[in-house]
Each structure stands twice: as C-alpha cells, then as structure tokens.
Protein backbone atom coordinates (compact mmCIF):
# COMPACT_ATOMS: atom_id res chain seq x y z
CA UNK A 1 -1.06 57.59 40.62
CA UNK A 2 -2.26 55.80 43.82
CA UNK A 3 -0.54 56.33 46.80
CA UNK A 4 2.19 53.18 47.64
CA UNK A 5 0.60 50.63 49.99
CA UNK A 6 2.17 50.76 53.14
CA UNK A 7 4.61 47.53 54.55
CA UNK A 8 4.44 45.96 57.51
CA UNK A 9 7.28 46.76 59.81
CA UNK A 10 7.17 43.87 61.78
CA UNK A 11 10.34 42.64 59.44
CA UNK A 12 13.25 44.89 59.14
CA UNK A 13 15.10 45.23 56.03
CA UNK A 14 17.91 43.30 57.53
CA UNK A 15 15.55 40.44 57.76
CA UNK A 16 14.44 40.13 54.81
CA UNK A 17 17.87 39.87 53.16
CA UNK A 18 18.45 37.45 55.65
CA UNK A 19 15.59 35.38 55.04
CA UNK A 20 16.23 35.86 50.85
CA UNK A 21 19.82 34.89 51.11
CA UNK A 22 18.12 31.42 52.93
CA UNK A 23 15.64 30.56 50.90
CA UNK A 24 16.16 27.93 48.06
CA UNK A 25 13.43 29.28 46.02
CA UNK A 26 14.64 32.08 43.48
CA UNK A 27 11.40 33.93 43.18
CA UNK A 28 10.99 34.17 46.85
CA UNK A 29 14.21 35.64 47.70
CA UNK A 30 13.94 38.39 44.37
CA UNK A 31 10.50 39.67 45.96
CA UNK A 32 12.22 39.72 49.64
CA UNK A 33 14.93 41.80 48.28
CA UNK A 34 12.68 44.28 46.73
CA UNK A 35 10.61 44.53 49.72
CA UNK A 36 14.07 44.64 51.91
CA UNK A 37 14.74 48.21 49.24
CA UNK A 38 10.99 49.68 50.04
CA UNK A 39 11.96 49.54 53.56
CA UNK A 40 15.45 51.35 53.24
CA UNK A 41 13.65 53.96 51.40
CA UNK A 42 13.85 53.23 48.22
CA UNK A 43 11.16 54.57 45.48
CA UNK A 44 8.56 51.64 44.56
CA UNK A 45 9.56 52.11 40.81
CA UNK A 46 13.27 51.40 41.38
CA UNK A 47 12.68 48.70 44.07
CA UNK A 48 10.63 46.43 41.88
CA UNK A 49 13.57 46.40 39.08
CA UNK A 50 15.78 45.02 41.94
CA UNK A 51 13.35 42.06 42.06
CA UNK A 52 12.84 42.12 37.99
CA UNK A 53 9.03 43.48 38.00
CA UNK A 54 6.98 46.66 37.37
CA UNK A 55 5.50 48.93 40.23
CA UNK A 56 1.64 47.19 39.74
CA UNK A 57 3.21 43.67 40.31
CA UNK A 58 5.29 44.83 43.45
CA UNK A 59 2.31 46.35 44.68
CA UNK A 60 0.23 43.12 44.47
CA UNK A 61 3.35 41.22 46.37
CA UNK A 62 2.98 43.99 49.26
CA UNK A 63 -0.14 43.25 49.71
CA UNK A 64 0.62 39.52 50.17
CA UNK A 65 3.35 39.96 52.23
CA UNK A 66 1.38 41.71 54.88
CA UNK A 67 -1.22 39.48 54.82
CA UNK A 68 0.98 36.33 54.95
CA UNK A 69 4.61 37.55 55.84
CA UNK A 70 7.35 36.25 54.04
CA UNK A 71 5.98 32.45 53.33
CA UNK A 72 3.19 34.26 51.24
CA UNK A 73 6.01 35.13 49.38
CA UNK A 74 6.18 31.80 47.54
CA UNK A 75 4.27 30.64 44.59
CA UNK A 76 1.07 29.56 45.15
CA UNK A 77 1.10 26.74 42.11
CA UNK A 78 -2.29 24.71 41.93
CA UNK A 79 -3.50 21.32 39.96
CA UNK A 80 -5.84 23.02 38.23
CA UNK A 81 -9.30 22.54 37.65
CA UNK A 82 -11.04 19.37 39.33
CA UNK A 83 -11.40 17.37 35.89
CA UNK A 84 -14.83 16.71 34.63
CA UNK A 85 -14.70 13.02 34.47
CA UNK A 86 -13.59 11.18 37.05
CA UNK A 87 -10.54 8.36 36.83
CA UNK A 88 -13.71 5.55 36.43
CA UNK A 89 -15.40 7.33 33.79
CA UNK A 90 -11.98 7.91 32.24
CA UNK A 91 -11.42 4.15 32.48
CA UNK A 92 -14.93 3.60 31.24
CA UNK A 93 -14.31 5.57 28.21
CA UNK A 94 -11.25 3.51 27.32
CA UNK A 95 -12.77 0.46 27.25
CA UNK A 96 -15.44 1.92 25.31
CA UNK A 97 -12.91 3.04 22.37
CA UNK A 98 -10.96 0.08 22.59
CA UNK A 99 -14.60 -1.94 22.16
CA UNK A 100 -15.68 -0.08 19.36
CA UNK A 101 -19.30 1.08 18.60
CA UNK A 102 -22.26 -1.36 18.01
CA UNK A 103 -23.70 -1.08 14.37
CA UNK A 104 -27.05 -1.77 15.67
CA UNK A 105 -26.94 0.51 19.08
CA UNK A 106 -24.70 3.28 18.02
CA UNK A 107 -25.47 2.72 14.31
CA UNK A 108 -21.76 3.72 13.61
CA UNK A 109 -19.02 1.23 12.54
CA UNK A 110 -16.55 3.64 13.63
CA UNK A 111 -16.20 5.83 16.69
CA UNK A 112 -16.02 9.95 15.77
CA UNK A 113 -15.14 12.56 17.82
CA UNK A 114 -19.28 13.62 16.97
CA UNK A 115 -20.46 9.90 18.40
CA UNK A 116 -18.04 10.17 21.41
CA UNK A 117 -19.40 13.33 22.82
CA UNK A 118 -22.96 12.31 22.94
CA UNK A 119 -21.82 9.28 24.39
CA UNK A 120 -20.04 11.13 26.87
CA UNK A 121 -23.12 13.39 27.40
CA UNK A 122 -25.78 10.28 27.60
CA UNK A 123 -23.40 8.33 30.07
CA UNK A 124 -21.93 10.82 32.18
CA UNK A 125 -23.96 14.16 32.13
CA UNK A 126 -21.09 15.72 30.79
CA UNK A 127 -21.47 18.12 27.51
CA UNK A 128 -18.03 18.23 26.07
CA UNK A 129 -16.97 19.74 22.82
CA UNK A 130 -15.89 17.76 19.88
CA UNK A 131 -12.40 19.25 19.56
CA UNK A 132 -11.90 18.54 23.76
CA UNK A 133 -12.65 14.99 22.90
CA UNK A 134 -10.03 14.78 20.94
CA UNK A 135 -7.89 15.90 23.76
CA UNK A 136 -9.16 13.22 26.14
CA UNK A 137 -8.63 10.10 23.70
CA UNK A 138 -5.05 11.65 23.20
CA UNK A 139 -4.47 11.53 27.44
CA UNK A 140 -6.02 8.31 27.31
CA UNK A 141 -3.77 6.77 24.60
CA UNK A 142 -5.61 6.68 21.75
CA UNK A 143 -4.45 7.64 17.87
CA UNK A 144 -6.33 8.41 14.77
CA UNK A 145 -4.54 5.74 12.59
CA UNK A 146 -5.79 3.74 9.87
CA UNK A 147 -6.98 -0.05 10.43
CA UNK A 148 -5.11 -2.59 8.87
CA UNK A 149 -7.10 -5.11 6.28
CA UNK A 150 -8.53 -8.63 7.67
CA UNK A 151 -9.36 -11.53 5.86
CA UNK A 152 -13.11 -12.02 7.03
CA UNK A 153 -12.24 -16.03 7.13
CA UNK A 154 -8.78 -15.59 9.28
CA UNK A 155 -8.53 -17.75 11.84
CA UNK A 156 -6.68 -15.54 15.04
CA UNK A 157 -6.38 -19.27 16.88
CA UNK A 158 -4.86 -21.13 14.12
CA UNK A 159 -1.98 -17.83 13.30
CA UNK A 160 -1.27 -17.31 17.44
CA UNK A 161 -0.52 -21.47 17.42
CA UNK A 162 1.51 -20.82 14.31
CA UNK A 163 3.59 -18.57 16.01
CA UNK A 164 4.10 -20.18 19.34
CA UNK A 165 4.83 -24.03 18.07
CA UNK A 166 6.73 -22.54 14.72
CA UNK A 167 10.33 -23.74 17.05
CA UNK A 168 8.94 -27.28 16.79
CA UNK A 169 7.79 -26.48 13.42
CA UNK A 170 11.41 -25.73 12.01
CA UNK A 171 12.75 -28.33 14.00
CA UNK A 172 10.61 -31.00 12.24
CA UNK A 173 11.27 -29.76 9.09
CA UNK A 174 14.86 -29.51 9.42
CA UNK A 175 15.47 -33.28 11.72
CA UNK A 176 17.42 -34.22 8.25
CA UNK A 177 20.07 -31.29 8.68
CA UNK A 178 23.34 -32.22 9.53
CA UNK A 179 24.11 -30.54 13.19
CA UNK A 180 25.24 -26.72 13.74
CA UNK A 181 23.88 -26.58 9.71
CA UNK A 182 23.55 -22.18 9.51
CA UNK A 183 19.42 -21.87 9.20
CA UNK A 184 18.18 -18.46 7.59
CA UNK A 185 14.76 -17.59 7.68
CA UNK A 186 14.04 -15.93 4.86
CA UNK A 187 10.38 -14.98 3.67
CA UNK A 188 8.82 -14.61 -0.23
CA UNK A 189 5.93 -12.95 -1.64
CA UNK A 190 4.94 -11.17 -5.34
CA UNK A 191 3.65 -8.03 -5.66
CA UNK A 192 1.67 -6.56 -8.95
CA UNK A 193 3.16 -3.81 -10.39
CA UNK A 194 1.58 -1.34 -13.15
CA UNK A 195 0.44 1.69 -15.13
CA UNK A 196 -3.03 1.54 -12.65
CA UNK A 197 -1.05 2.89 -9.90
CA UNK A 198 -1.68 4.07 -6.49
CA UNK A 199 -1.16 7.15 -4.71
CA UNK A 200 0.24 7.85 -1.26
CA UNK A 201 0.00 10.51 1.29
CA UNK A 202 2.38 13.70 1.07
CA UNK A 203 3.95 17.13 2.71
CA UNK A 204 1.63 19.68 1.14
CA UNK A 205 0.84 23.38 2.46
CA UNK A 206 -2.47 23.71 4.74
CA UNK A 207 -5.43 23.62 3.42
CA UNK A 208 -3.98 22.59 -0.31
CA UNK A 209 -4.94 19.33 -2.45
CA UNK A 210 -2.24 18.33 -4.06
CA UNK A 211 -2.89 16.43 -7.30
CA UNK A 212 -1.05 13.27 -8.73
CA UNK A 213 -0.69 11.50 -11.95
CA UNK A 214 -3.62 8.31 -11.87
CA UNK A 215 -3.03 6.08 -15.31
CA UNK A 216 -6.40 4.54 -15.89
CA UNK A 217 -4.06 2.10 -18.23
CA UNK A 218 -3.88 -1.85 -17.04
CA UNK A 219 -0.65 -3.00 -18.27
CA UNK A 220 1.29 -4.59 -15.12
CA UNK A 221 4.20 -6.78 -14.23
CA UNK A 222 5.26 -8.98 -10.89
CA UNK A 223 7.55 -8.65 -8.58
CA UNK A 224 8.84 -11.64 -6.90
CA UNK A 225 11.02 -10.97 -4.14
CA UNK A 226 12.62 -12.49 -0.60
CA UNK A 227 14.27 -11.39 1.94
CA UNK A 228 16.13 -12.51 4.93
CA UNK A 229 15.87 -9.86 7.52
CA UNK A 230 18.66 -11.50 9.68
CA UNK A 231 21.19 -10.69 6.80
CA UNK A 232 19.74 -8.19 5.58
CA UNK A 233 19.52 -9.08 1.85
CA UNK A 234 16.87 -10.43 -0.55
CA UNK A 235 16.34 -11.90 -4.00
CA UNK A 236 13.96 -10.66 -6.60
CA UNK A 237 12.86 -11.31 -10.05
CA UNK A 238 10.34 -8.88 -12.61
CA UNK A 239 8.25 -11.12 -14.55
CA UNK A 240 5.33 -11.13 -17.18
CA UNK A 241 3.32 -13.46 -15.04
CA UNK A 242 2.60 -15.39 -11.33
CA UNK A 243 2.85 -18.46 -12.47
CA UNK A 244 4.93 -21.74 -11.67
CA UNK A 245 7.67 -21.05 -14.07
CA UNK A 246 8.26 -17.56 -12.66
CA UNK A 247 7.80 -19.28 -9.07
CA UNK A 248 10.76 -21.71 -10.01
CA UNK A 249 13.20 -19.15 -11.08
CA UNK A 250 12.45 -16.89 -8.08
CA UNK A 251 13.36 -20.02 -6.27
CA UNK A 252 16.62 -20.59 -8.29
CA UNK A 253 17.10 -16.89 -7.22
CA UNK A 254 16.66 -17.13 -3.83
CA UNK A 255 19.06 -20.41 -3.79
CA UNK A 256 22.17 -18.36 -5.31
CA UNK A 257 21.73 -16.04 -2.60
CA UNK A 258 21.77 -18.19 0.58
CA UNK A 259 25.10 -17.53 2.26
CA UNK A 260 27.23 -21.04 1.35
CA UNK A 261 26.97 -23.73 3.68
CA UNK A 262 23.55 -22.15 4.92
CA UNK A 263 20.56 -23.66 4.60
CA UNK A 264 17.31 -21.69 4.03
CA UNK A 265 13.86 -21.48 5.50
CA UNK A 266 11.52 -20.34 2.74
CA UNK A 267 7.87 -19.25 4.61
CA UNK A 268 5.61 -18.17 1.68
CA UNK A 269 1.61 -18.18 1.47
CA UNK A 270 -0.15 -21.29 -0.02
CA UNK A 271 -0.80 -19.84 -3.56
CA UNK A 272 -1.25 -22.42 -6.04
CA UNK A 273 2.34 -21.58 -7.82
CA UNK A 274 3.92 -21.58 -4.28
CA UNK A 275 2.46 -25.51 -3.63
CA UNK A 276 2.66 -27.06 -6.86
CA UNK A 277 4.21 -30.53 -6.56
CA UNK A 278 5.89 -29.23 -10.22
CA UNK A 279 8.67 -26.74 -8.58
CA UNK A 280 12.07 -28.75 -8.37
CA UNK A 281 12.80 -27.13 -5.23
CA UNK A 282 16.90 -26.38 -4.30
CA UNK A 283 18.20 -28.37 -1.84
CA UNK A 284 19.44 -25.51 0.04
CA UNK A 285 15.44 -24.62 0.64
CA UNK A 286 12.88 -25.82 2.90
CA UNK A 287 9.53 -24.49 2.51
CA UNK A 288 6.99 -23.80 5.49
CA UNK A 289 3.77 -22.67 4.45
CA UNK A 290 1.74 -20.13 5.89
CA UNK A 291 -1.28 -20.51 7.29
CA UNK A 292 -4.04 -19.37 5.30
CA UNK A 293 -5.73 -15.74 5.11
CA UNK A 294 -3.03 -14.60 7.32
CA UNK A 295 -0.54 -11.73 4.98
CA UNK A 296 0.24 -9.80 8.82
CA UNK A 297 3.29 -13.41 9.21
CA UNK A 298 4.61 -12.23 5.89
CA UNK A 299 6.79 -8.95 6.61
CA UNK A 300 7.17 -8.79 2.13
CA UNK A 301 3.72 -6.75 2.67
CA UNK A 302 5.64 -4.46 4.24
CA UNK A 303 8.05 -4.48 2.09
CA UNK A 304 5.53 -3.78 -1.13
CA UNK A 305 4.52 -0.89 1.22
CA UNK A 306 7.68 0.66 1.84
CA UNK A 307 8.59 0.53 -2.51
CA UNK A 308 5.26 1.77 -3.27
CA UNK A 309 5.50 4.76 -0.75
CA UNK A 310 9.28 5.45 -2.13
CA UNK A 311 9.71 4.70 -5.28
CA UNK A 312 6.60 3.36 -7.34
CA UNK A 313 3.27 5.26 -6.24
CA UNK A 314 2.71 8.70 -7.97
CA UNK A 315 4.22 7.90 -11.01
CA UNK A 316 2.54 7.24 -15.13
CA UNK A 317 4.47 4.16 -16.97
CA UNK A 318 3.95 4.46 -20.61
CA UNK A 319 5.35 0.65 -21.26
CA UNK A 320 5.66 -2.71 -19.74
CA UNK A 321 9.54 -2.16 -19.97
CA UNK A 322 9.32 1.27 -18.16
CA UNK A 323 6.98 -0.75 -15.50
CA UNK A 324 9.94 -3.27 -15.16
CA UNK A 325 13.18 -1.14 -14.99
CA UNK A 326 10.64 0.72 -11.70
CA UNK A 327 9.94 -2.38 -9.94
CA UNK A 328 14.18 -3.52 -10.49
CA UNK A 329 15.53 0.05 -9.69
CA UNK A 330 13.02 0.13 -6.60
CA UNK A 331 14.12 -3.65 -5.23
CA UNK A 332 17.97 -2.83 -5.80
CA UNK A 333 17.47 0.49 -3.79
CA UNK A 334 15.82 -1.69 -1.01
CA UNK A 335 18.76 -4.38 -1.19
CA UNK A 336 21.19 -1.24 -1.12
CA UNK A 337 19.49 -0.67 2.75
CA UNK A 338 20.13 -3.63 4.32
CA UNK A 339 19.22 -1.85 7.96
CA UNK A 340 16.10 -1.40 6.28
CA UNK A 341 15.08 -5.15 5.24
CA UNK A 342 15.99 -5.78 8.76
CA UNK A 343 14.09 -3.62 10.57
CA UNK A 344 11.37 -4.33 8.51
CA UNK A 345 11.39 -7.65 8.11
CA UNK A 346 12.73 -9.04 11.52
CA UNK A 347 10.28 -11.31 13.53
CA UNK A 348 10.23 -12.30 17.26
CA UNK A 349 8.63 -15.49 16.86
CA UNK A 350 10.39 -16.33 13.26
CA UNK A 351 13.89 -15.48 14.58
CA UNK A 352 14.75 -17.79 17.23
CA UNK A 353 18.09 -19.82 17.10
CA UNK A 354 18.98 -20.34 13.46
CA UNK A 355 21.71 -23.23 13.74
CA UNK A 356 20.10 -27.09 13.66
C-alpha cells in the first residue's frame, strides 16, 4: 500500500470542524470532517468512513485540499461539453424541419434521421450520428408523429374565415329565435362500418409482430351519429345505406335529443343527403354547412377514431347484423362517457355564447 499523502497543517483540526459546521454545502463539510480526523490521528481507512468514502477517494480530496485549502473542497460541477452546433445553427435546423425537404433538392418528401445528418454535415461541417439526431430534434421540439390527411383542393383561407366570422354566422342564422332561446352546437357525420376492417396499433413485447384478424369480406353498414360536446351526449342511428331517408331519421334522432326548449345548431359537411331540399328538417334544427374539403371542423372524425381504436378495429363480423349490434354497442359505450364526447368534441371557435 502507498504511503498516506501528507496534509497541510496550515488548518488545525479545530478549524476544519469549524469551517464544516459553517458551510451550507453537505459534501463540503463531510470531507472537512474527515480531514479534521486525519489530523487528530486518526487511520486514513477509518477517517474516510466519517466522511462516507473509501481510503482512494479521501486520498484524491487530500490532495485537493492542499492544493486549494478548504474552498477546493467544493464540487467542481461544469456545463459540459461546448455543444457542436451553435444556438444559430440550432435555430437553422428548426426551421429547416419545420420547412420540410424539397422533392427536387433533397429528393425526399419526408425528412429522416439519414437525410438530416448529411444535411447537418453539408451545412455545418458537423458529422453527427443518426441516433444523436434524433436527440437534437427531441431538444429542439420535434416528434415522430404521423401527418394528418389533406384534401389536395382545401382551401386554408376559406376554413380560417369560417372559423373567425362563424359568431356572425350563427347569429344570422338564428335572427328568427326568440331572445335568451338555449343554442347547442351540436355536429353530425356517418361513418362506414364493415367486415373489411382496419387494424390499429397495440402493446406488444419488443421486437414481436403481433398479428390480427383482416376479413377480406365487403359487407358494411353506416353509422350516423351527433354529438353535442357542450352536453356531452349524441344521437346515432345503424343503417343499410347513406342516403336521404337514413339522413332524415338521423335528423328525427337528433331532434328527440335536443334538451326541451333548446334549439340546435346542426354543422354537417355538404354531402348530397346532408343538402337535399327533400329532408323536412325539425324545427328545433338549424343547419350550417361546412365548408368544403375541410373534415379537421368536424370533431365526429374523431369520434370514428376513438370507436375504431376501442371497440371496432381488430375484429372479423360474419353478418351484417353482427356488423350492426358493433357499431350500436360501440356508440352507446361512447354516449355512456359523456367527459369523453366533450373533450373530444369541444371547439374554441364553435363554442362561443350559446343563448340568442
């Protein structure tokens, strides 16, 4: 064993506890009182389990402490390494990800890890690795999510003035409303139902595949269905076909469901059922159409998401009756979570005061 290293006796034991008992800084004041033991003449071994570490560790903390005294005592924490990139390349890179990649330049239509580090290395002379990059879009903000579905025709003008004028809209569509009349906004879609059914993501163990039932059968059904987020309930019906009669009995539906003395606003898409001057609409509905290409206003998409992922996806229907008693058992578990059609279906811009 090496011989101890001697101590500086510029401090005397009494100091030391002194200056330990001082300090705010718990690892400082352990190592002075382990020093404060070497110098009463206690062995190195036991001395270091006074300040909770082994001989080699005191040994390193002697050597400190007579190079620096007592302050070199402290923990000497640093930021790390300088990072590779600075904050304007970091900011460069952002904007980059948030632009997306040229098809003709990058000849990508999406950005990869792969595309980002050669980027990285072409721009900024830096040679990441591909997992690292990773690392940086994550401190930059930046998910691996999927993108939701456009219509190529939408029109992003003519859905932002939807939303910002749709307080003037209701109010023009509701001047014949006797005053401080209850308004719910409720909104309606249909959804297709049947034995070709999807299937949705799962828990599995790493690195398994898990396998699902896929019917390659094409009987279906429809769901039509409404809800009004601010109450938290809906009205559905399961029908053969999307058609106007099955449009007018949704609408029948929906009418025995607004609370009494309400009066509903019904926003729906412009499909040809939903527009046909042959519905006898209720008188306790007004209908505001959607503009066109634009399913993102209708929260019932998300709806149709949330029953597929639940209760319809990853399942075989053998009949057209099993595929309706799914799509009724699924809407009345839905209605049976009201916090859920709320949550799901609320709408800043849709919800504003709801009594004419």
């Amino acid at each position: 064993m090496p011989p101890a290293v001697p101590l500086r006796t510029d401090f005397s034991a009494r100091e030391l506890r002194r200056l330990a008992k001082q300090s705010r800084d718990n690892n400082q004041s352990r190592r002075l009182l382990s020093l404060a033991a070497v110098l009463d003449g206690m062995s190195r071994d036991d001395a270091a389990r006074i300040g909770g570490m082994d001989r080699q560790t005191l040994r390193d903390w002697v050597h400190r402490f007579n190079t620096g005294g007592p302050e070199a005592l402290l923990d000497a924490w640093t930021n790390g390494p300088t990072p590779r990139l600075s904050s304007e390349q970091m900011s460069e890179l952002a904007a980059l990800v948030d632009a997306g990649p040229d098809r003709q330049a990058d000849g990508v239509v999406r950005w990869r890890r792969i595309d980002l580090k050669l980027v990285i290395k072409k721009r900024f002379g830096v040679d990441f690795h591909e997992r690292y990059v990773g690392t940086l879009l994550k401190k930059l903000g930046f998910s691996h999510v999927s993108a939701r579905p456009r219509h190529p025709g939408q029109d992003v003008e003519t859905i932002a003035a939807f939303k910002k004028n749709f307080p003037q809209t209701l109010s023009a569509h509701l001047a014949e409303l006797p005053e401080k009349t209850p308004v719910e906004i409720w909104f309606q879609d249909e959804a297709r139902i049947g034995q070709k059914n999807g299937i949705v993501r799962q828990w599995s163990r790493r690195g398994s595949r898990p396998r699902q039932p896929a019917d390659q059968r094409y009987e279906n059904a429809y769901l039509f269905g409404a809800i009004c987020p601010a109450r938290g309930t809906g009205a559905a019906i399961a029908v053969p076909y999307a058609d106007t009669e099955a449009m007018q009995m949704h609408l029948n539906e929906i009418s025995r469901h607004v609370a009494r003395g309400a009066h509903a606003v019904l926003l729906l898409d412009r499909a040809g059922w939903h527009t046909t001057s042959k519905l006898d609409v209720p008188d306790n509905i007004t209908p505001i159409f959607l503009p066109s290409r634009a399913p993102e206003l209708n929260p019932v998409e998300n709806i149709w998401q949330y029953l597929r992922a639940n209760w319809l996806s990853n399942r075989v229907f053998e009949t057209y009756l099993e595929i309706i008693e799914a799509a009724c058992d699924a809407w009345q578990k839905l209605i049976a979570q009201p916090e859920t059609i709320t949550s799901i279906g609320m709408r800043q811009w849709a919800h504003v005061g709801q009594t004419q």
